[in-house]
PDB file of N, CA and C in Angstrom:
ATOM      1  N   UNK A   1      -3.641 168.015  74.380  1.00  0.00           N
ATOM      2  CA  UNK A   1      -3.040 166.901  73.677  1.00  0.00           C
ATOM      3  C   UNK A   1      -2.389 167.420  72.398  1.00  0.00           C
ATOM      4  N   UNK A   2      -1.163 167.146  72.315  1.00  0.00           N
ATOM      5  CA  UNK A   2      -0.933 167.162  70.661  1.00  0.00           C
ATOM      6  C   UNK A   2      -0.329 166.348  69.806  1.00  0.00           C
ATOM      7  N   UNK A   3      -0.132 166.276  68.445  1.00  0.00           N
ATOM      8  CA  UNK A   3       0.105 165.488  67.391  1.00  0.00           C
ATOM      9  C   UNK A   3       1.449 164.946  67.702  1.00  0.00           C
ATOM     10  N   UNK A   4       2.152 163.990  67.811  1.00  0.00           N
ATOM     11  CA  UNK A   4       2.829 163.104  67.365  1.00  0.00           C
ATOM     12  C   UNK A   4       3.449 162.616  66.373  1.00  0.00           C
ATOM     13  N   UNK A   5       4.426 163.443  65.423  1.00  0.00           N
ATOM     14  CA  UNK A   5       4.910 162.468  64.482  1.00  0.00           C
ATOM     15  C   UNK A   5       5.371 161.145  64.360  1.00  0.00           C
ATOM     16  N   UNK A   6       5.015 159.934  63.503  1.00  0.00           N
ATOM     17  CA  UNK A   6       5.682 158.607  63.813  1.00  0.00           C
ATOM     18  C   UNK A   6       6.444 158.306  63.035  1.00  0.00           C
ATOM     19  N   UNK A   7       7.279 159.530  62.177  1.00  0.00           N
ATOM     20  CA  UNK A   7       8.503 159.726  61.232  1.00  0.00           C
ATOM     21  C   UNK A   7       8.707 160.890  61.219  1.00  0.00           C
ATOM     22  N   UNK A   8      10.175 160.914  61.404  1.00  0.00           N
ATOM     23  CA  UNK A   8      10.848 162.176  61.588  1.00  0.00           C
ATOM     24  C   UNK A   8      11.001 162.535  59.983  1.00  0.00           C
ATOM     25  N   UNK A   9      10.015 163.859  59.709  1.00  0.00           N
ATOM     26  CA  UNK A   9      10.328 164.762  58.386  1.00  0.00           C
ATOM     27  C   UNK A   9      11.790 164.980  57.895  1.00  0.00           C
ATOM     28  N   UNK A  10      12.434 164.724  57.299  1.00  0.00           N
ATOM     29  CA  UNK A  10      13.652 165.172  56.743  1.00  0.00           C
ATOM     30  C   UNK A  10      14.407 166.862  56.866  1.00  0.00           C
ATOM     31  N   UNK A  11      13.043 167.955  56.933  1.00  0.00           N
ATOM     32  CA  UNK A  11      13.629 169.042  57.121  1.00  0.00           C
ATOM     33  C   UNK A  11      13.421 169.219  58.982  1.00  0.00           C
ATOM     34  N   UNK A  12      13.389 168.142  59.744  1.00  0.00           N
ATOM     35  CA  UNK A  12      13.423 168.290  61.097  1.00  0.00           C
ATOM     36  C   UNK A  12      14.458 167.561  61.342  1.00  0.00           C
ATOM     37  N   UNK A  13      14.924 166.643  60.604  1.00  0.00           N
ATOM     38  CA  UNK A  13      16.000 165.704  60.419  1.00  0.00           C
ATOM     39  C   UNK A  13      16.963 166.708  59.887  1.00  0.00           C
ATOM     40  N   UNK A  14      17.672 167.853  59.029  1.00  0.00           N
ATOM     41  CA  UNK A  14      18.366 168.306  59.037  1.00  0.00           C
ATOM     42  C   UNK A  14      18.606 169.184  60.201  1.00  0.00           C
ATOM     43  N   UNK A  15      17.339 169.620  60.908  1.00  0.00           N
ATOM     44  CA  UNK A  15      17.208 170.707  61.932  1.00  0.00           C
ATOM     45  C   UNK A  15      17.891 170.083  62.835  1.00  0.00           C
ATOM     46  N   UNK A  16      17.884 168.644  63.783  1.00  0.00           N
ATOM     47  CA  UNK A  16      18.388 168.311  64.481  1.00  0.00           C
ATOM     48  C   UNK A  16      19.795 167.890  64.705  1.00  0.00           C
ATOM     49  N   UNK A  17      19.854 167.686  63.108  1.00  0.00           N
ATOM     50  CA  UNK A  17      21.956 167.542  62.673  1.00  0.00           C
ATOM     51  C   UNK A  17      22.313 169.314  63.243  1.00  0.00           C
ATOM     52  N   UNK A  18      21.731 169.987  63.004  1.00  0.00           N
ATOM     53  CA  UNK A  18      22.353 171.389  63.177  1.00  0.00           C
ATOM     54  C   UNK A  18      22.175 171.700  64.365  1.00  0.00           C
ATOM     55  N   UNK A  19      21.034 171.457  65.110  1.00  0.00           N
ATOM     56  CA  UNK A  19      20.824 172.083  66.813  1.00  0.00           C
ATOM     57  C   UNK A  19      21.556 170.761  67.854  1.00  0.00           C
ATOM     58  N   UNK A  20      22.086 170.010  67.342  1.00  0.00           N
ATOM     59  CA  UNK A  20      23.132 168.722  68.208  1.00  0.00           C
ATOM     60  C   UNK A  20      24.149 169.440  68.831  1.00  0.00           C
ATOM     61  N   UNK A  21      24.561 169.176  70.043  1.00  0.00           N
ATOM     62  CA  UNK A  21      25.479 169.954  70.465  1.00  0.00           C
ATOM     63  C   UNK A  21      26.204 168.996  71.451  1.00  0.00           C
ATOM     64  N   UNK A  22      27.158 168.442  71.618  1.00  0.00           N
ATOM     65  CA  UNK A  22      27.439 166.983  72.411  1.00  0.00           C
ATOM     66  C   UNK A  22      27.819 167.511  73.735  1.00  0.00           C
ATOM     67  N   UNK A  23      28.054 168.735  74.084  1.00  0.00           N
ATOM     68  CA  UNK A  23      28.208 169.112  75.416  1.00  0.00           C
ATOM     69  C   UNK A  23      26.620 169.666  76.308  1.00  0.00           C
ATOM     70  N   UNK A  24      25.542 169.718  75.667  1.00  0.00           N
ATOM     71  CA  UNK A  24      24.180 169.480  76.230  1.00  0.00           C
ATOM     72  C   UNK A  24      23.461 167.942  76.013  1.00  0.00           C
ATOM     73  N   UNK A  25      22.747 167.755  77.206  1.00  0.00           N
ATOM     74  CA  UNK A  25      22.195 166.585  76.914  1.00  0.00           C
ATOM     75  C   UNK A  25      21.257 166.805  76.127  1.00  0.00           C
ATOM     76  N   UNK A  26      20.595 165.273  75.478  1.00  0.00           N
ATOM     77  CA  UNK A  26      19.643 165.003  74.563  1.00  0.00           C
ATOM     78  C   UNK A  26      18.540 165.837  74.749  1.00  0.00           C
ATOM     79  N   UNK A  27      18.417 166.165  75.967  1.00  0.00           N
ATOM     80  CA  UNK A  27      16.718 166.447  75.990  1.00  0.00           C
ATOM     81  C   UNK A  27      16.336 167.748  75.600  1.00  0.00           C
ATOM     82  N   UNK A  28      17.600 168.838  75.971  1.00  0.00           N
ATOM     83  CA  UNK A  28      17.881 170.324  75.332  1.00  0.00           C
ATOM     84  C   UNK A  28      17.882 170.289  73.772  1.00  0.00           C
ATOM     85  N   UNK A  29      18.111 169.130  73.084  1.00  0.00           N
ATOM     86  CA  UNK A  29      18.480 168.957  71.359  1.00  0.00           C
ATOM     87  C   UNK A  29      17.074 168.457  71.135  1.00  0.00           C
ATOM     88  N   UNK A  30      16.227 167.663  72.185  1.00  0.00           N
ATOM     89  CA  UNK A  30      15.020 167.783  71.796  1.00  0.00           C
ATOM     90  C   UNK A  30      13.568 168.902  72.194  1.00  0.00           C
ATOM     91  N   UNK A  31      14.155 169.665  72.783  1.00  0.00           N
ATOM     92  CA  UNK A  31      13.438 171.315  73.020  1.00  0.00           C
ATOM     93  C   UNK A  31      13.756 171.870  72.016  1.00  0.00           C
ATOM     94  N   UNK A  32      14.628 172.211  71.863  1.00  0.00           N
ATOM     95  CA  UNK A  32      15.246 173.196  70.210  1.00  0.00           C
ATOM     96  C   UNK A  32      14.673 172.118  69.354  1.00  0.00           C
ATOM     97  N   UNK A  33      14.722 170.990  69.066  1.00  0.00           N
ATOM     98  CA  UNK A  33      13.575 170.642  67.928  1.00  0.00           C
ATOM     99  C   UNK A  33      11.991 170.511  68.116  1.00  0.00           C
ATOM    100  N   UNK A  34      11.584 170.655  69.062  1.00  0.00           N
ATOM    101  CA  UNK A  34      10.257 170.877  69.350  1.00  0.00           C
ATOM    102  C   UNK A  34       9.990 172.177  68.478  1.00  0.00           C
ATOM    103  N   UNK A  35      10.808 173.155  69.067  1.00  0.00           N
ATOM    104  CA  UNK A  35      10.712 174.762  68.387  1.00  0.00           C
ATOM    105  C   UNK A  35      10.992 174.523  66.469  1.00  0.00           C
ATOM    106  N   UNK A  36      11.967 173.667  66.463  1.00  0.00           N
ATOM    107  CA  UNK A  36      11.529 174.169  65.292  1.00  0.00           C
ATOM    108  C   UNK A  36      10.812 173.377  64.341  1.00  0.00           C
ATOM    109  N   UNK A  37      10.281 172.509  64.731  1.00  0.00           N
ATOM    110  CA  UNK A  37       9.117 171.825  64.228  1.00  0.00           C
ATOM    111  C   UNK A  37       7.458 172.494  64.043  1.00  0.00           C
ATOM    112  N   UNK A  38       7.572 173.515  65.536  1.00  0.00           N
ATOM    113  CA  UNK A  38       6.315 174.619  65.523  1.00  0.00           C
ATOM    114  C   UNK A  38       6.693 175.821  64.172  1.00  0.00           C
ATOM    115  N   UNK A  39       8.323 175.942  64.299  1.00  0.00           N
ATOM    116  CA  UNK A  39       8.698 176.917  63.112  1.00  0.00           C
ATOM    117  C   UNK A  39       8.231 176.151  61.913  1.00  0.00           C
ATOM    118  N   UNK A  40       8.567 175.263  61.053  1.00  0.00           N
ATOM    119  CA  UNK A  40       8.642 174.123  60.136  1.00  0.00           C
ATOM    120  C   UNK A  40       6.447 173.946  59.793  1.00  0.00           C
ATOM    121  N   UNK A  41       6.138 174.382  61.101  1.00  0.00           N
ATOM    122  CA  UNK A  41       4.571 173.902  60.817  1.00  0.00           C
ATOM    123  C   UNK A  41       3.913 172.278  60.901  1.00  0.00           C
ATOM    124  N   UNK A  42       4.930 171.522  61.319  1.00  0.00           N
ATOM    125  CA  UNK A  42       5.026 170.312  61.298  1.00  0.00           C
ATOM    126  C   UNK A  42       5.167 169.765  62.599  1.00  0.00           C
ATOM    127  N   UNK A  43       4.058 168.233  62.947  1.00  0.00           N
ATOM    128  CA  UNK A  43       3.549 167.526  63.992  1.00  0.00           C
ATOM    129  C   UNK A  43       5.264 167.853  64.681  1.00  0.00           C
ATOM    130  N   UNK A  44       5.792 168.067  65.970  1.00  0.00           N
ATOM    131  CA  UNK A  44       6.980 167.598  67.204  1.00  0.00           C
ATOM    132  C   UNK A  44       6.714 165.929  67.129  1.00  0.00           C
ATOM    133  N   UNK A  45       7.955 165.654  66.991  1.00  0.00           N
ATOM    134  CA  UNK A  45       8.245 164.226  67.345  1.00  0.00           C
ATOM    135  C   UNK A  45       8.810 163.910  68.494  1.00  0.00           C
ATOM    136  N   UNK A  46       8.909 162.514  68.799  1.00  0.00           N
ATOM    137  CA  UNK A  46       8.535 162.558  69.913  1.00  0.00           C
ATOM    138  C   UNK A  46       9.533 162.556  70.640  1.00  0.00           C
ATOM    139  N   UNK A  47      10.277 162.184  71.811  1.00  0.00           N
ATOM    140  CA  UNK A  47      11.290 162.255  72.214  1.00  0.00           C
ATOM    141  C   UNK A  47      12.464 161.051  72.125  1.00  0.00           C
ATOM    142  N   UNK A  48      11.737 159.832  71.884  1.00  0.00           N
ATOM    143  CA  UNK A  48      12.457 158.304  72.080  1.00  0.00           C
ATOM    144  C   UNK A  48      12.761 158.411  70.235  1.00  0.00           C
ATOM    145  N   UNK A  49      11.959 159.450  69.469  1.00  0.00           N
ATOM    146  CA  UNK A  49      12.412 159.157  67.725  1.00  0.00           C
ATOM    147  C   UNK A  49      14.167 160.125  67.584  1.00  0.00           C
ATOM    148  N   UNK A  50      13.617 161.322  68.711  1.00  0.00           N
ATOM    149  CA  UNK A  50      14.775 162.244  68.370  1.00  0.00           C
ATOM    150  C   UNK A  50      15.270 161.733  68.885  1.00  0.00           C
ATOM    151  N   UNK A  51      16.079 161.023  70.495  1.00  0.00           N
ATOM    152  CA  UNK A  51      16.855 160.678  71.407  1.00  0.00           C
ATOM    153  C   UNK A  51      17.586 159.711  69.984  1.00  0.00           C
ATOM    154  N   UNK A  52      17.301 158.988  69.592  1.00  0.00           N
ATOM    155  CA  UNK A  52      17.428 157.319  69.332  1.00  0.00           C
ATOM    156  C   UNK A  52      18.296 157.790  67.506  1.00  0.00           C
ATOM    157  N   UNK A  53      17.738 159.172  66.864  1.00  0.00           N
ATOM    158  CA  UNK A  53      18.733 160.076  65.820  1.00  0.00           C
ATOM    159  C   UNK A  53      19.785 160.755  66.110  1.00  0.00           C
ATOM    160  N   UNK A  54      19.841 161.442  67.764  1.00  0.00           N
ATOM    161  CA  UNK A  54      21.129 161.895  68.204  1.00  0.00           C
ATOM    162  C   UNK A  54      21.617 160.847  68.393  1.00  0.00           C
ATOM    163  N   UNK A  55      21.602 159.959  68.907  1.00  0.00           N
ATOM    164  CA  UNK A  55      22.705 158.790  69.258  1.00  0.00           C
ATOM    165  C   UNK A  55      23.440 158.048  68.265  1.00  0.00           C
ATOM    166  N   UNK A  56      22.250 157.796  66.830  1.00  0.00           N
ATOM    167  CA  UNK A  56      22.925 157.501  65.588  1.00  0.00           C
ATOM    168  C   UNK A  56      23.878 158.946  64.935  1.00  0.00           C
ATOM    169  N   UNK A  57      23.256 160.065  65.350  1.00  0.00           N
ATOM    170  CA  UNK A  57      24.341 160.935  65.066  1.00  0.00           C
ATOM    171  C   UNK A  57      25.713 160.915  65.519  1.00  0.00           C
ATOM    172  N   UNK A  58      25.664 160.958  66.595  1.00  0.00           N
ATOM    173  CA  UNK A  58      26.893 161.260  67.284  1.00  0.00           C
ATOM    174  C   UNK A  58      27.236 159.699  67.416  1.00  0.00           C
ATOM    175  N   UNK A  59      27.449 158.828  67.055  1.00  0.00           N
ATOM    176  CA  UNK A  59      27.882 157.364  66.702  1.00  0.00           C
ATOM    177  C   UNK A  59      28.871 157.748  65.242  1.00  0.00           C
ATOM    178  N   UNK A  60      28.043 158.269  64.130  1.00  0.00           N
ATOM    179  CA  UNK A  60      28.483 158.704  63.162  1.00  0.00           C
ATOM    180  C   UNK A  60      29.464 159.623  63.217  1.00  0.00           C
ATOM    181  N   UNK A  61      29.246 160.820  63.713  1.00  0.00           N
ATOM    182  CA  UNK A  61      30.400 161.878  63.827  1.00  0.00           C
ATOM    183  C   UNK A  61      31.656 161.104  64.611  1.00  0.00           C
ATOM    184  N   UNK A  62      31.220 159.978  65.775  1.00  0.00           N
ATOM    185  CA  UNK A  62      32.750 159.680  66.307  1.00  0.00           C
ATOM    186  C   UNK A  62      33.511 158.925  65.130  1.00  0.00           C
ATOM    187  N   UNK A  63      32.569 157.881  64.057  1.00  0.00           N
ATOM    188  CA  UNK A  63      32.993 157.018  63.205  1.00  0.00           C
ATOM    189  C   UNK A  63      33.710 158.221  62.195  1.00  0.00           C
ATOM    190  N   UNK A  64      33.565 159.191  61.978  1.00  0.00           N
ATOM    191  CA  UNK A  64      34.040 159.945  60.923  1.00  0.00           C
ATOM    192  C   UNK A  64      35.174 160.527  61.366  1.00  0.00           C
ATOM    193  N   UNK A  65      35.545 161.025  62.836  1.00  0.00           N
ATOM    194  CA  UNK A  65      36.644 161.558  63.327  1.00  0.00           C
ATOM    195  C   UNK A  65      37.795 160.783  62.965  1.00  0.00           C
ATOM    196  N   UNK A  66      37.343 159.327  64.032  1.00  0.00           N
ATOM    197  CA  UNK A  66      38.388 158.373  64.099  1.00  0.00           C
ATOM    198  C   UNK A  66      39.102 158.235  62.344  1.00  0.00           C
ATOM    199  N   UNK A  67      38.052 158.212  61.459  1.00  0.00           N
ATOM    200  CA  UNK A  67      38.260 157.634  60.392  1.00  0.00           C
ATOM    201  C   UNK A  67      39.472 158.871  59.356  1.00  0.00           C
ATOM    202  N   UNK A  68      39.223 160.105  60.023  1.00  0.00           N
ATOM    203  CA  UNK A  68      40.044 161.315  59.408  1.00  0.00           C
ATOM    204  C   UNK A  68      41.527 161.176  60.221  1.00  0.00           C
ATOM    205  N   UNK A  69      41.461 160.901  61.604  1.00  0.00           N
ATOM    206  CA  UNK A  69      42.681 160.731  62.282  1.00  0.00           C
ATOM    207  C   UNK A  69      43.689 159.798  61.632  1.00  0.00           C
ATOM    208  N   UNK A  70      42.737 158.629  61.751  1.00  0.00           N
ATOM    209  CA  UNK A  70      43.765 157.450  60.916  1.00  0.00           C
ATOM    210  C   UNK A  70      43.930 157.658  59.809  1.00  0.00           C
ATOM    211  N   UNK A  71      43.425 158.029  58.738  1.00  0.00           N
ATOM    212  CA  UNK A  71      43.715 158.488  57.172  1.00  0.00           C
ATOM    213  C   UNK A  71      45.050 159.584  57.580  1.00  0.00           C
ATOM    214  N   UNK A  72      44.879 160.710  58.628  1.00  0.00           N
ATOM    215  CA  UNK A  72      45.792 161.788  58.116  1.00  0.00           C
ATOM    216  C   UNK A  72      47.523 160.869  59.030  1.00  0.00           C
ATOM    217  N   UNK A  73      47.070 160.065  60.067  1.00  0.00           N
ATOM    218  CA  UNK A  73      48.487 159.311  60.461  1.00  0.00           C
ATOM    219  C   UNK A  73      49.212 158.872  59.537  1.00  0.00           C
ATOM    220  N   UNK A  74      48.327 157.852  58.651  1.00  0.00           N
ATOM    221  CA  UNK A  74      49.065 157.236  57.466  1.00  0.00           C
ATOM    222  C   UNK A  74      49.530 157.842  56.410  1.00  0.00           C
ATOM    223  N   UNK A  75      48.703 159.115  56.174  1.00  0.00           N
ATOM    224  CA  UNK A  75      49.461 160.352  55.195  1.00  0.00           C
ATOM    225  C   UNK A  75      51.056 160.772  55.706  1.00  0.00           C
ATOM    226  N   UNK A  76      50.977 160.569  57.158  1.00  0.00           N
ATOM    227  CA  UNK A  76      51.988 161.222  57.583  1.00  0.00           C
ATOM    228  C   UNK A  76      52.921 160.528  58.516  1.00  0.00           C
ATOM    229  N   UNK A  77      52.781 159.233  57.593  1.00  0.00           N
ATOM    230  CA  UNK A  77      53.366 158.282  57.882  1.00  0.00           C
ATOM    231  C   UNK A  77      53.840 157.724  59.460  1.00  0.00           C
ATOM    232  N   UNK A  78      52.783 158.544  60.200  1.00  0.00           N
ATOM    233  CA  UNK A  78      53.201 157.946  61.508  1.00  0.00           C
ATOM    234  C   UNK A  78      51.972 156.282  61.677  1.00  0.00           C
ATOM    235  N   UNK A  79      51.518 156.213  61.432  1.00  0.00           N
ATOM    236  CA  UNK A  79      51.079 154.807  61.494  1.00  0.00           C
ATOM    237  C   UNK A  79      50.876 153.948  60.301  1.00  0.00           C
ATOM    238  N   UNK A  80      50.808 152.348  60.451  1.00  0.00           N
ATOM    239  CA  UNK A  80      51.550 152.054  58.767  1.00  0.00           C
ATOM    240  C   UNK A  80      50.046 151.601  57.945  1.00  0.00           C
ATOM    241  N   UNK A  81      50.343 151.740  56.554  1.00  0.00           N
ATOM    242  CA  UNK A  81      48.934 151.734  55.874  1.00  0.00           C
ATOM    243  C   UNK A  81      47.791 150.844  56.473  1.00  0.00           C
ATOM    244  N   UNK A  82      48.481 149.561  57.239  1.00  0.00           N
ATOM    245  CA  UNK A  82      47.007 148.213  57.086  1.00  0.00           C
ATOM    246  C   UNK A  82      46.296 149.300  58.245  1.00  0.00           C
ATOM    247  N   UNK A  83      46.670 150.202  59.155  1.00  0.00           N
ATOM    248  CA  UNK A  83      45.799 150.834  60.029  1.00  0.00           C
ATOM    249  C   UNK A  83      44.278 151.096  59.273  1.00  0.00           C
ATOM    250  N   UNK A  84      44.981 151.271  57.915  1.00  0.00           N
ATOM    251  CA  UNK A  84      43.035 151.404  56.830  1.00  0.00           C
ATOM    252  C   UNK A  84      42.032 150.662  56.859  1.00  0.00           C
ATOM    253  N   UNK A  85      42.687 149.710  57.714  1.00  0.00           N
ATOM    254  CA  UNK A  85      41.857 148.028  57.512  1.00  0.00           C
ATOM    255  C   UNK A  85      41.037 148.350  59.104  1.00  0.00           C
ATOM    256  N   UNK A  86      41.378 149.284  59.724  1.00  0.00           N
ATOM    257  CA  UNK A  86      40.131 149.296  60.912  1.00  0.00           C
ATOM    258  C   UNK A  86      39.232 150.155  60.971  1.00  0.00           C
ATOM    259  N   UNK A  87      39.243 151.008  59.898  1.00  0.00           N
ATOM    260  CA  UNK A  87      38.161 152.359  59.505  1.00  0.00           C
ATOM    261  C   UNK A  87      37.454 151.672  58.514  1.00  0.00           C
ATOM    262  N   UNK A  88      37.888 150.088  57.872  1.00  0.00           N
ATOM    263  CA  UNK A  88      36.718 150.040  56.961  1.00  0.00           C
ATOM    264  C   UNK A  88      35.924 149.095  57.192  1.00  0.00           C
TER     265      UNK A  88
END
């Protein structure tokens, strides 16, 4: 049997922004954080805490793409400013 975290530590929470990889599935991003949670010395969380942080991750990274695309259109004047009004 082993420990269970029922909050993801913050330095396992940076670990998993860095071992995310959107061309492996979730469950490989939650093996590489298993490991480094044994590295870290700290309880593995569980799989439905990490699954449920990649998905808010990569929700975020698409919200940030879209949001650089449309900023650099309107820099460059190929689409017209109110386009700002759907990134915010």
């Amino acid at each position: 049997m082993y420990t269970a975290a029922p909050r993801l530590d913050p330095r396992l929470v940076a670990a998993i922004d860095r071992l995310d990889d959107r061309s492996l599935p979730i469950a490989e991003t939650y093996r590489r954080c298993r490991a480094a949670a044994a590295e870290l010395g700290i309880p593995r969380p569980s799989y439905e805490r990490v699954r449920l942080h990649v998905h808010e991750l990569r929700r975020n990274r698409e919200r940030a793409r879209v949001a650089r695309e449309t900023i650099l259109d309107v820099l460059l004047n190929q689409r017209p400013l109110d386009a700002l009004n759907e990134i915010l």
